[in-house]
Protein backbone atom coordinates (compact mmCIF):
# COMPACT_ATOMS: atom_id res chain seq x y z
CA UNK A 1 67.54 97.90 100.29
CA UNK A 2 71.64 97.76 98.91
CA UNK A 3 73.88 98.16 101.93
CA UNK A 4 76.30 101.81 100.34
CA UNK A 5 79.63 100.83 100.66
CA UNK A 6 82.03 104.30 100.88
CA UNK A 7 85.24 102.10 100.07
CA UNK A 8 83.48 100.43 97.29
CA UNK A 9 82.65 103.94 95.73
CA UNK A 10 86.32 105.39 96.07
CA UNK A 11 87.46 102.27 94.33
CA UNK A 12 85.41 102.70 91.38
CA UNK A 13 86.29 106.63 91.50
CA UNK A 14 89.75 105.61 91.26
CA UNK A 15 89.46 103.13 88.21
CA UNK A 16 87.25 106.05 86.44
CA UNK A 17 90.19 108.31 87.02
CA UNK A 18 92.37 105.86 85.68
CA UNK A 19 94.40 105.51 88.99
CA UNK A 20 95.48 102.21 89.76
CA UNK A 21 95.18 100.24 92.98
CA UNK A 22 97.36 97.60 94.08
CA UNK A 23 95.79 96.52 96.67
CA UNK A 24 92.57 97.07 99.28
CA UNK A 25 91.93 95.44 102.62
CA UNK A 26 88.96 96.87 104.48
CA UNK A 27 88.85 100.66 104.03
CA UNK A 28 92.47 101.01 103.22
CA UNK A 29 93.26 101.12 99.92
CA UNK A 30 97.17 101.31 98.40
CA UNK A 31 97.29 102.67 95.04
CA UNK A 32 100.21 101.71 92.72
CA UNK A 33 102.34 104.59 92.96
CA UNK A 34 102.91 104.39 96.63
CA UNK A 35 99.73 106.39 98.19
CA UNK A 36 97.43 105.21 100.65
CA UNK A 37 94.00 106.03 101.55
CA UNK A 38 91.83 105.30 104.35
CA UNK A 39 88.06 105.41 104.27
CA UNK A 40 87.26 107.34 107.37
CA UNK A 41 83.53 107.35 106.66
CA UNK A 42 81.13 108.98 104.23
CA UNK A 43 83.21 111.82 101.55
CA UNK A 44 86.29 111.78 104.28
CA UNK A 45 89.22 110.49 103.26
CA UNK A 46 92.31 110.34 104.51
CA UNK A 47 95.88 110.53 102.16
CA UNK A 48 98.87 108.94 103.31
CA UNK A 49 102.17 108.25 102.01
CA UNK A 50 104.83 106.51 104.00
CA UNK A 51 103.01 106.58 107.26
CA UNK A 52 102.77 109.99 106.63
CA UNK A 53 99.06 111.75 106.55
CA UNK A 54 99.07 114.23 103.68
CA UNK A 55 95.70 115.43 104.15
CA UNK A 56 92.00 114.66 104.74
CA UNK A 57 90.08 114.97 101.57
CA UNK A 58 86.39 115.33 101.77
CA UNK A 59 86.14 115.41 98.05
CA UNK A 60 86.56 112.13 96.03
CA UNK A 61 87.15 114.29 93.08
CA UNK A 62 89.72 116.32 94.44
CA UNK A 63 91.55 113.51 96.07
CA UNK A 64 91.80 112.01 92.72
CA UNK A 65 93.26 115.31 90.97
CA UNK A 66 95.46 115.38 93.88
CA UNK A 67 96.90 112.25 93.28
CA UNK A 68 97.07 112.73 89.10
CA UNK A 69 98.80 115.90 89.54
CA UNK A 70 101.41 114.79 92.45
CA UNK A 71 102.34 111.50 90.65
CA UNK A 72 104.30 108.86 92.58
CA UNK A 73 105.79 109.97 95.47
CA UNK A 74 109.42 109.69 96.91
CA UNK A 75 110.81 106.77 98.47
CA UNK A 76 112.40 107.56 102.30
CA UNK A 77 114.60 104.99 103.84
């Protein structure tokens, strides 16, 4: 039996949606424009920006509008 990998599954959700990642390490993924998301466990997600926790998503397709419709986000110094 396949081991179900959540962070796999939000990774391919994200290149379906056309949403770029730079980078993953674990289940913390940073997208290109600046977001971060951590792979709490099964459909619970967690949106960051900055250290900052937008929200919990427990909807990978709703995380991804989220992130289409909010574009990159500001840079804070």
């Amino acid at each position: 039996m396949e081991s179900y990998d959540e962070t796999d599954f939000v990774i391919y959700a994200l290149a379906e949606m056309k949403i770029p990642v730079q980078y993953h390490t674990g289940k913390h993924i940073t997208l290109a424009n600046g977001y971060q998301i951590e792979v709490e466990k099964r459909d619970l997600y967690r949106l960051s920006v900055n250290d900052f926790v937008i929200s919990p998503f427990d909807d990978i397709g709703e995380l991804c509008q989220f992130i289409q419709r909010n574009g990159v986000p500001e840079q804070h110094d």
